[in-house]
N, C-alpha and C. Protein backbone atom coordinates (compact mmCIF):
# COMPACT_ATOMS: atom_id res chain seq x y z
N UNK A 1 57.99 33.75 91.69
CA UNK A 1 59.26 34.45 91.58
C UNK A 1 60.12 33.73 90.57
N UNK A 2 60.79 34.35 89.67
CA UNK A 2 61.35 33.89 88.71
C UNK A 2 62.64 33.03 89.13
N UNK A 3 63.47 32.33 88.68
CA UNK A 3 64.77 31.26 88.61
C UNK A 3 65.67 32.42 89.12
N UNK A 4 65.99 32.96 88.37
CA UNK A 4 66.89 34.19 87.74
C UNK A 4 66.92 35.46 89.10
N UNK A 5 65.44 35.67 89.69
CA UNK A 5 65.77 36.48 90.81
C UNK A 5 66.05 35.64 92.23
N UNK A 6 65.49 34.21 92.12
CA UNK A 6 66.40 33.81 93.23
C UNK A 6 67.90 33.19 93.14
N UNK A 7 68.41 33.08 91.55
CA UNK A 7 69.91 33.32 91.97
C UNK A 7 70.63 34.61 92.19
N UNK A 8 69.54 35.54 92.19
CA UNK A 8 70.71 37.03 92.17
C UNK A 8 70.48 36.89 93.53
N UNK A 9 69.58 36.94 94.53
CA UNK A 9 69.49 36.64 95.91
C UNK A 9 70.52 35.48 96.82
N UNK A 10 70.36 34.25 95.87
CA UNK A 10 71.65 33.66 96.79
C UNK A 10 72.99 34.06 96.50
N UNK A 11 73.48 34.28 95.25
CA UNK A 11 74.34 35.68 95.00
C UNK A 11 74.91 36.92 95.67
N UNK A 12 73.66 37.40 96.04
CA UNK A 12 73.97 38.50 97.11
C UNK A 12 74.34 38.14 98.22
N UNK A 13 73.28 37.37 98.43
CA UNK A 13 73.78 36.51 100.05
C UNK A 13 75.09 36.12 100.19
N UNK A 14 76.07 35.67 99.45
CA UNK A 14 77.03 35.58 99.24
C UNK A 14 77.83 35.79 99.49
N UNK A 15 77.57 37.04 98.58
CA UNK A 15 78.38 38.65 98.35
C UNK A 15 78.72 39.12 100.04
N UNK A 16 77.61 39.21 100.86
CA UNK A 16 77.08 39.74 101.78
C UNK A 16 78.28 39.19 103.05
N UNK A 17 78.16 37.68 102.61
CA UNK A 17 78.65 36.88 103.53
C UNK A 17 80.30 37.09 103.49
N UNK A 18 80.78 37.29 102.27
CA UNK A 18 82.48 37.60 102.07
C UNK A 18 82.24 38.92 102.87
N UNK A 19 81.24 39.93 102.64
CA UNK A 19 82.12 41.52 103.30
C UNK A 19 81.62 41.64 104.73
N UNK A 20 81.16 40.95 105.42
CA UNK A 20 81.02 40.84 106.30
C UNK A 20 81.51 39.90 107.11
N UNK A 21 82.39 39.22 106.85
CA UNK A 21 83.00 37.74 107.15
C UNK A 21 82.37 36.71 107.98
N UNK A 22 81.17 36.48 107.38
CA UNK A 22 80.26 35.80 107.95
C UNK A 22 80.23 34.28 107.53
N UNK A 23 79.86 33.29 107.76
CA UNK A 23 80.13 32.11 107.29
C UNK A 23 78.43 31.08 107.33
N UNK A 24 77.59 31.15 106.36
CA UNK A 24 76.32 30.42 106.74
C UNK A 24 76.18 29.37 105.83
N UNK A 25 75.23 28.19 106.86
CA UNK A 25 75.36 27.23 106.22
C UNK A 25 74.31 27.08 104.95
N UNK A 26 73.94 25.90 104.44
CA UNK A 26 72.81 25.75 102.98
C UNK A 26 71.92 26.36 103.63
N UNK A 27 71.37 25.51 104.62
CA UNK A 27 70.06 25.65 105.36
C UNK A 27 70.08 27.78 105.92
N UNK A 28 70.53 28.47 106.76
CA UNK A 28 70.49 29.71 106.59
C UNK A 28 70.52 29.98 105.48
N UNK A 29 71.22 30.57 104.70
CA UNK A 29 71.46 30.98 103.10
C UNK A 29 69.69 30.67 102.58
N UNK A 30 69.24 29.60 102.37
CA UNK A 30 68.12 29.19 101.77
C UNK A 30 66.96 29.96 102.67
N UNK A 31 66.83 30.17 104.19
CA UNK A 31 65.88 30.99 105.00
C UNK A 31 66.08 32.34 104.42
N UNK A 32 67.28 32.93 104.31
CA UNK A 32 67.65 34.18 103.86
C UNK A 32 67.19 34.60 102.39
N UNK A 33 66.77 33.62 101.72
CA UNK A 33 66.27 33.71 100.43
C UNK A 33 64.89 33.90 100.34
N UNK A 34 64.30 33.12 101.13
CA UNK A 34 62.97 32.88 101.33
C UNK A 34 62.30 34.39 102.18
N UNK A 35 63.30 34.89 102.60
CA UNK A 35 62.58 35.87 103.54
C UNK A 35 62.92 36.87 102.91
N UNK A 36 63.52 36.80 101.64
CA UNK A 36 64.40 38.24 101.36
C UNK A 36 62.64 38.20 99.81
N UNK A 37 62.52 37.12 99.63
CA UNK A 37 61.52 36.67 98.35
C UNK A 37 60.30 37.67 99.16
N UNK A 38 59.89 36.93 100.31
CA UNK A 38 58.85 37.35 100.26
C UNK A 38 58.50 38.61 100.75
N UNK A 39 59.96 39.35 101.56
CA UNK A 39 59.73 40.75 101.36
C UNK A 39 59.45 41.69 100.74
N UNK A 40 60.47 41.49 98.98
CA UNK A 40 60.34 42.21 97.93
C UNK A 40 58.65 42.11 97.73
N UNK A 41 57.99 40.35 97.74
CA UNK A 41 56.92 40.37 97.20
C UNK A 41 56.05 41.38 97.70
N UNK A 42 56.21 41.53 99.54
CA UNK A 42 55.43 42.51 99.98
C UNK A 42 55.35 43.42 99.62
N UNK A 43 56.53 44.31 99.50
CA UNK A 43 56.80 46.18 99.13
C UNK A 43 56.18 45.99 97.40
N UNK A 44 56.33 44.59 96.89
CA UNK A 44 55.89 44.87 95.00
C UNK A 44 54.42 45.16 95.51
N UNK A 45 53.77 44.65 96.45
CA UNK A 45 52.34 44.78 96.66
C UNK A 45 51.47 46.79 97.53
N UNK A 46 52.62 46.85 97.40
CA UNK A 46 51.75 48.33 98.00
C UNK A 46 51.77 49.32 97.09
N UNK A 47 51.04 50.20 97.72
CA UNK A 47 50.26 51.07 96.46
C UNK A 47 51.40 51.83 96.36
N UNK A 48 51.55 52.21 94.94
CA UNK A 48 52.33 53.54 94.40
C UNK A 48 51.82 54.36 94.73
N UNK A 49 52.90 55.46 95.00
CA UNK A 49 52.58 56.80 95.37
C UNK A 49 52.60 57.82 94.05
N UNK A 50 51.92 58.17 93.41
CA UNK A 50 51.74 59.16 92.51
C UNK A 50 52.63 60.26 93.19
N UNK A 51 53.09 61.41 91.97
CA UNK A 51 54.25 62.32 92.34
C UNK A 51 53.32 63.27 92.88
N UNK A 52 52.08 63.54 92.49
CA UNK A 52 51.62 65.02 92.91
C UNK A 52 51.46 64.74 94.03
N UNK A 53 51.25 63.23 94.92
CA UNK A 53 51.02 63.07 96.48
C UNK A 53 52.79 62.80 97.07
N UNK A 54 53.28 63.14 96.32
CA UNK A 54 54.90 63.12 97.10
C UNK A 54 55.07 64.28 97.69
N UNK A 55 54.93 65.43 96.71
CA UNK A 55 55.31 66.59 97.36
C UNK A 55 54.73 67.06 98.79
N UNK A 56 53.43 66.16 99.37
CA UNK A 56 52.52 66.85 100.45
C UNK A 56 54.59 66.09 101.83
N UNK A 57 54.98 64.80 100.99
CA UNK A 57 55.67 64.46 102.11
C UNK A 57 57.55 65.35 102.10
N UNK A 58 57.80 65.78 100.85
CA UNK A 58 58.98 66.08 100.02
C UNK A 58 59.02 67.38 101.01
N UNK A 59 57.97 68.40 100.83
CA UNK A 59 58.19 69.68 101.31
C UNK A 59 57.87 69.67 102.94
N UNK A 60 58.51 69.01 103.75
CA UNK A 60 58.33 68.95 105.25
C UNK A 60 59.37 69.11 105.57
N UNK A 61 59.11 70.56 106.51
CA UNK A 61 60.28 71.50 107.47
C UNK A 61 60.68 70.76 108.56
N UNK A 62 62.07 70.26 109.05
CA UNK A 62 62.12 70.09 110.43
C UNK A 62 63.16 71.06 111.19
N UNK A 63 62.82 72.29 111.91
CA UNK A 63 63.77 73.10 112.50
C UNK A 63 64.69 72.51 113.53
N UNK A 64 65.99 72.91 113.08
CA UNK A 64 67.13 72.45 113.86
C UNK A 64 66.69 73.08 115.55
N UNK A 65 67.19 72.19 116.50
CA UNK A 65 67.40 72.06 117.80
C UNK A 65 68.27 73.24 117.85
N UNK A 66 67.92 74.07 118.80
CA UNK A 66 69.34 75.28 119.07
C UNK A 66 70.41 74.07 120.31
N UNK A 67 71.59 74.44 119.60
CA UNK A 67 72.72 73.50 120.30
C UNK A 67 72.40 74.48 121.98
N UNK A 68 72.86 73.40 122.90
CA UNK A 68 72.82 73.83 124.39
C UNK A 68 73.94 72.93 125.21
N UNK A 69 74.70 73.57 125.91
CA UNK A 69 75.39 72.74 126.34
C UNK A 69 74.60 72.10 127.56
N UNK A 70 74.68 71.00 128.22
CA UNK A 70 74.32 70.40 129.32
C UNK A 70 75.23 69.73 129.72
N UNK A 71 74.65 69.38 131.11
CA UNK A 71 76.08 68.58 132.13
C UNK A 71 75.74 67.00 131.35
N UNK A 72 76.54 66.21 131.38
CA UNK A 72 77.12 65.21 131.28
C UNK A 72 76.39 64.18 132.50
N UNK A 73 76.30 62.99 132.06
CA UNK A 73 76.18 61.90 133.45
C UNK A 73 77.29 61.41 133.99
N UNK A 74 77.29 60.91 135.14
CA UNK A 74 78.51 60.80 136.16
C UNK A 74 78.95 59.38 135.79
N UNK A 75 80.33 59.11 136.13
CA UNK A 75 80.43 57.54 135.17
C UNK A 75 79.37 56.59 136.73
N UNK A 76 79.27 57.00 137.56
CA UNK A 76 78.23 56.01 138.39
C UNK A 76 77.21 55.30 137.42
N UNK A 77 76.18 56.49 137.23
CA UNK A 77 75.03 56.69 136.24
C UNK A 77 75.68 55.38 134.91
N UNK A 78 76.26 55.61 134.39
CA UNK A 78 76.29 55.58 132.47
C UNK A 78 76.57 53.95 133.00
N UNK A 79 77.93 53.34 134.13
CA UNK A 79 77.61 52.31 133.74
C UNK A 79 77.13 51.22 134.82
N UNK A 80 76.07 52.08 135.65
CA UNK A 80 75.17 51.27 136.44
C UNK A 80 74.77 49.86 136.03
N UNK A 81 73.86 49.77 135.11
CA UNK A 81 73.51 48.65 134.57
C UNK A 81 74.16 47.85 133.60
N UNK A 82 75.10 47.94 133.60
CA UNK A 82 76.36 47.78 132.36
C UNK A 82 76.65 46.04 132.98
N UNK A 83 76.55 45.37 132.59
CA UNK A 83 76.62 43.56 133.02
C UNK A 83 78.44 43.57 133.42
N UNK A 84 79.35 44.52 132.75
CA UNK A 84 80.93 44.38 132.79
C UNK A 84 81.33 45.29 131.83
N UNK A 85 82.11 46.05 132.68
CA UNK A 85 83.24 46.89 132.47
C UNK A 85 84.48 46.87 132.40
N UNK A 86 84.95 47.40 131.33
CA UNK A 86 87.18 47.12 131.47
C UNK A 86 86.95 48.09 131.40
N UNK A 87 88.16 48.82 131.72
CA UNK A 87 88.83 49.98 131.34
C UNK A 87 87.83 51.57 130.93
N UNK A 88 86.93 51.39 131.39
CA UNK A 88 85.69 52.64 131.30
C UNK A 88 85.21 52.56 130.11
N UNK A 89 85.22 51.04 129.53
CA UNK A 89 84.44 50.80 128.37
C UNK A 89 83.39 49.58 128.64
N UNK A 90 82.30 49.25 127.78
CA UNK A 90 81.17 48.35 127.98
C UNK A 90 81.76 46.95 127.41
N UNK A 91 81.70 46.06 128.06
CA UNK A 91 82.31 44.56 127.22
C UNK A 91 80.69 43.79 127.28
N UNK A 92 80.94 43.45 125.76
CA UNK A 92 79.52 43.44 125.08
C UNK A 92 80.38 41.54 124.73
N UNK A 93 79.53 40.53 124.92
CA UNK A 93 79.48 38.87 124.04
C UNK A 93 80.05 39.39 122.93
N UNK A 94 80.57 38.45 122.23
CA UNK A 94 81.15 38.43 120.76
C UNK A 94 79.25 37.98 120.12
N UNK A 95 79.51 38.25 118.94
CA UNK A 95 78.39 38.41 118.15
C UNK A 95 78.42 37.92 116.80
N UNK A 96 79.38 37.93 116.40
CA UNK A 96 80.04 37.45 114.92
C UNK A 96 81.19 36.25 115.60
N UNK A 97 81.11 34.96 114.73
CA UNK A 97 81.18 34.08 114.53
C UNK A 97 82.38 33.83 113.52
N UNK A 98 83.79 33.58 113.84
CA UNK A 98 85.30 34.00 113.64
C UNK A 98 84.74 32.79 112.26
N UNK A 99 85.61 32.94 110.89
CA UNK A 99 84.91 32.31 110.22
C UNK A 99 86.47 31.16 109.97
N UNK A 100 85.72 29.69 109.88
CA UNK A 100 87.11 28.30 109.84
C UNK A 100 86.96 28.37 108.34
């Protein structure tokens, strides 16, 4: 892999990290490179699809669902297994990492 595409990768990573307000250290950033490398390398490795074998996937019908109304679940049901509830909403761990 060339110099040049792994700085546009830690670059992005970057990028990624400001719009998402994420905060990672050398060590992540550098895994994130490495895994982002050898993904591209994968997808560079599979076969092209020639156009005349596109169209067998291009021209595939999927007929819309006729809308139906149905009953609803009872709030018992929806938040049975729910670990904690406020206010008839799901309280989910924080997940993102407030950035210092």
């Amino acid at each position: 892999m060339a110099d040049s595409e792994v700085t546009d990768w830690r670059w992005q990573i970057r990028r990624l990290e400001e719009l998402a307000a994420l905060s990672l250290d050398d060590e992540e950033r550098e895994s994130l490179v490495l895994d982002l490398q050898r993904i591209t390398e994968y997808v560079s490795r599979l076969p092209k699809t020639e156009e005349s074998q596109a169209s067998d996937v291009v021209d595939w019908h999927c007929p819309l669902a006729e809308d139906a109304v149905q009953e609803g679940l009872d709030y018992e049901s929806v938040f049975a297994n729910a670990p904690k509830v406020f206010c008839d909403m799901f309280v989910m761990p924080p997940i993102i990492r407030e950035r210092r």
